[in-house]
C-alpha atoms as a PDB file:
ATOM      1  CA  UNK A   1     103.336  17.687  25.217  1.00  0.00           C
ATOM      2  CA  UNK A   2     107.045  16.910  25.551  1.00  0.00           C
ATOM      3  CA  UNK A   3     109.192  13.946  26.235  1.00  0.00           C
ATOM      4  CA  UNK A   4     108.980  14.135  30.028  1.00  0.00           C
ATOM      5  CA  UNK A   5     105.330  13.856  30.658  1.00  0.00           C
ATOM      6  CA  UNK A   6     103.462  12.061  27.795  1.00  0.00           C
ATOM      7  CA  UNK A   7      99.940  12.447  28.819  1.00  0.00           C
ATOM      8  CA  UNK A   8      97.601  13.237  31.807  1.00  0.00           C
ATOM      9  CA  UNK A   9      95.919  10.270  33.551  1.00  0.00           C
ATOM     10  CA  UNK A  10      92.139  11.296  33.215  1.00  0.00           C
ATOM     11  CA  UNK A  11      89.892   8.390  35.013  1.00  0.00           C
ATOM     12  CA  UNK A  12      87.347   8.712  38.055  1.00  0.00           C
ATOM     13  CA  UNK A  13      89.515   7.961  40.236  1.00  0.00           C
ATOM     14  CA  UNK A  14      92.278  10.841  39.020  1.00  0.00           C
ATOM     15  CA  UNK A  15      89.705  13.147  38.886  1.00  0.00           C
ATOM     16  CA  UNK A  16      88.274  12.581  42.443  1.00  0.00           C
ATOM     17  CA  UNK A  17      92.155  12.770  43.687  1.00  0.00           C
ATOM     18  CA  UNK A  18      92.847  16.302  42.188  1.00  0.00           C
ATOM     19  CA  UNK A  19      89.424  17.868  43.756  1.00  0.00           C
ATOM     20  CA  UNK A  20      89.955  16.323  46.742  1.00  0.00           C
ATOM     21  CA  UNK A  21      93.431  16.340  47.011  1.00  0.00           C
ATOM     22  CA  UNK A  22      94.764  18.416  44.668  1.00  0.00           C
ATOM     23  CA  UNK A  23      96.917  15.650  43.075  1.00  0.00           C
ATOM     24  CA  UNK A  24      97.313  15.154  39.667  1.00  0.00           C
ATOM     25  CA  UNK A  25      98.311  11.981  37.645  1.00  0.00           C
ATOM     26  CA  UNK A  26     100.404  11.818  34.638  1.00  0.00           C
ATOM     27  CA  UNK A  27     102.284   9.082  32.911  1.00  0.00           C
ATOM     28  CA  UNK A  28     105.475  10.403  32.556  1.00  0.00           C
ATOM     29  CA  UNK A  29     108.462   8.593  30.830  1.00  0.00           C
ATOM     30  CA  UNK A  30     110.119   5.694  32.234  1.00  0.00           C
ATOM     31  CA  UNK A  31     113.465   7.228  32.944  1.00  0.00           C
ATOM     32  CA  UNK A  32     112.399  10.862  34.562  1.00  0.00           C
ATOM     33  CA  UNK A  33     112.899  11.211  38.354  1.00  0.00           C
ATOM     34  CA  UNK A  34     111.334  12.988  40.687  1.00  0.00           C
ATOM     35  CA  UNK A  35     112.720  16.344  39.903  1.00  0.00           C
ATOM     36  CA  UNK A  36     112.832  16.380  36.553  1.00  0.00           C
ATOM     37  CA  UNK A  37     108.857  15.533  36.803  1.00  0.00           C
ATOM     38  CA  UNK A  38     108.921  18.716  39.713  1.00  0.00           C
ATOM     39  CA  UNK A  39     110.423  21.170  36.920  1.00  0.00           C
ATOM     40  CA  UNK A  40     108.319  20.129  33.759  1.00  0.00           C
ATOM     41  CA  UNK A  41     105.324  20.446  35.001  1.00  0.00           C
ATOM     42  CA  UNK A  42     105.902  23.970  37.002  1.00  0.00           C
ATOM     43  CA  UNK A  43     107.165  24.709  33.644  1.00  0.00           C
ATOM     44  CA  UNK A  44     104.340  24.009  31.812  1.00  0.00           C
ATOM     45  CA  UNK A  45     101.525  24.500  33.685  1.00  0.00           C
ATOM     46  CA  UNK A  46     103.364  27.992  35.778  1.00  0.00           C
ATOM     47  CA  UNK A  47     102.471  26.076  39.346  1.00  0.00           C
ATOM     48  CA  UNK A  48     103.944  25.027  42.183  1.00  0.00           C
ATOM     49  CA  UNK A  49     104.278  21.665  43.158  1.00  0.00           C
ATOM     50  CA  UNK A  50     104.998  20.670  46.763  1.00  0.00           C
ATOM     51  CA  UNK A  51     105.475  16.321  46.308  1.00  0.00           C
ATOM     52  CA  UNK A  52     105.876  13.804  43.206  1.00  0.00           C
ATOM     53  CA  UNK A  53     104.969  10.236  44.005  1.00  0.00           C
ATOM     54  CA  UNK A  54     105.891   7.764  41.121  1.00  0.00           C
ATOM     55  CA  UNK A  55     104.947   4.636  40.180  1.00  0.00           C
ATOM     56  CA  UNK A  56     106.368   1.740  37.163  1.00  0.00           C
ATOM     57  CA  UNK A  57     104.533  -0.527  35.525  1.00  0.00           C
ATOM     58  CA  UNK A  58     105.145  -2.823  32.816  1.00  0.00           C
ATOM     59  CA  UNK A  59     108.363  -5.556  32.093  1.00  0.00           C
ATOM     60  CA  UNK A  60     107.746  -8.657  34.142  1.00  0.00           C
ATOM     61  CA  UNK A  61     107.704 -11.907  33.048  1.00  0.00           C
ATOM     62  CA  UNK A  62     107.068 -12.547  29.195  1.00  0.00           C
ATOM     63  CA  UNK A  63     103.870 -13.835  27.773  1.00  0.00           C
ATOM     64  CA  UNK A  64     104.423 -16.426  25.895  1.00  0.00           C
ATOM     65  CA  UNK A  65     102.534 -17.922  22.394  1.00  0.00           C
ATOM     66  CA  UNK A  66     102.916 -20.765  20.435  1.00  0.00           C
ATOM     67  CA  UNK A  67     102.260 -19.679  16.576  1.00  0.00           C
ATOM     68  CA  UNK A  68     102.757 -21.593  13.298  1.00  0.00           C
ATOM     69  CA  UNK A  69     106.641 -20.490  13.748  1.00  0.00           C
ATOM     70  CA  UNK A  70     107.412 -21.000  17.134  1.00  0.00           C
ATOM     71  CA  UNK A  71     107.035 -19.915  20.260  1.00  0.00           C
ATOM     72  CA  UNK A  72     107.341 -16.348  20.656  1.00  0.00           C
ATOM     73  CA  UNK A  73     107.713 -14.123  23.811  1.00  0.00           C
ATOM     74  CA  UNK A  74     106.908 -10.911  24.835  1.00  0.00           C
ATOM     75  CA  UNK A  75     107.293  -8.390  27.610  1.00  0.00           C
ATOM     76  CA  UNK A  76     104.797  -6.300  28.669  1.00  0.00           C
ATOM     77  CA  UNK A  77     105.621  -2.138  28.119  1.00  0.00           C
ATOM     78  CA  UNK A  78     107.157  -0.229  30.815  1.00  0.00           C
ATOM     79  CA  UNK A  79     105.758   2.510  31.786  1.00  0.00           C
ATOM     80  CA  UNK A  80     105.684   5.304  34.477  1.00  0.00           C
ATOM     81  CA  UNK A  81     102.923   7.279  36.489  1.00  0.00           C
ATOM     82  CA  UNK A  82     103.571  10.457  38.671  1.00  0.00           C
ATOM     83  CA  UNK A  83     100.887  11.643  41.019  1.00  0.00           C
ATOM     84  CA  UNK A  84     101.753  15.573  41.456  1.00  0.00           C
ATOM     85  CA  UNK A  85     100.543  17.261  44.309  1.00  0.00           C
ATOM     86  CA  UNK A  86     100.201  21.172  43.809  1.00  0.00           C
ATOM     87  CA  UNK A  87     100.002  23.842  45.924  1.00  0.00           C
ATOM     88  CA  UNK A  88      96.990  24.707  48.699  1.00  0.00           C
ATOM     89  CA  UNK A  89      94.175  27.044  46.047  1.00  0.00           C
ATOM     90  CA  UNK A  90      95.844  26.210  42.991  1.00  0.00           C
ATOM     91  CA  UNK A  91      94.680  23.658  40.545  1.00  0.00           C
ATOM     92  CA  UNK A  92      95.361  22.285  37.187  1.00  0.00           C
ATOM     93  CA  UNK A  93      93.288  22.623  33.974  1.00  0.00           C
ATOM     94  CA  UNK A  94      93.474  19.132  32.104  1.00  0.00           C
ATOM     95  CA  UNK A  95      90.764  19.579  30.040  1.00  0.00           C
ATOM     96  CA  UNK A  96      92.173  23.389  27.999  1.00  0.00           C
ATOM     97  CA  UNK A  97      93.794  21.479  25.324  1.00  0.00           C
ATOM     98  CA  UNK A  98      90.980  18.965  24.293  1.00  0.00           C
END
């Protein structure tokens, strides 16, 4: 897609949300705000979006192993999910592009 929003979020529990609600999930990059998220997706998808919630996941504390060379930390990712709520009788085609 573009750097802003990497990918939509497509589980059972996404899916219930945006035909119930009309919310939509995406993971979005780290570093967007809330309006940059707004504009990017009216832009792509040509709707109007009345509320971003976002989310981060990821970073905490660092796993740690013990290898042949030492002990050796990691972090986990960081990451960042938007749910999107659109517009009352509009919706959001996920699956076009498959």
């Amino acid at each position: 897609m573009n750097s802003i929003i990497k990918k939509p979020i497509l589980t059972e529990k996404a899916t219930t949300d945006s035909e119930v609600n009309n919310r939509f999930a995406f993971v979005v990059d780290h570093k967007a705000n809330k309006i940059e998220i707004k504009n990017e997706i009216e832009r792509i998808y040509g709707k109007t979006v009345v509320d971003v919630r976002t989310m981060r996941y990821g970073g905490g504390k660092a796993k740690r192993k013990y290898t042949a060379k030492g002990i050796a930390e990691q972090r986990n990712s960081l990451w960042k999910k938007a749910i999107v709520t659109i517009a009352e009788g509009e919706t959001i085609d996920l699956y076009e592009n498959i």
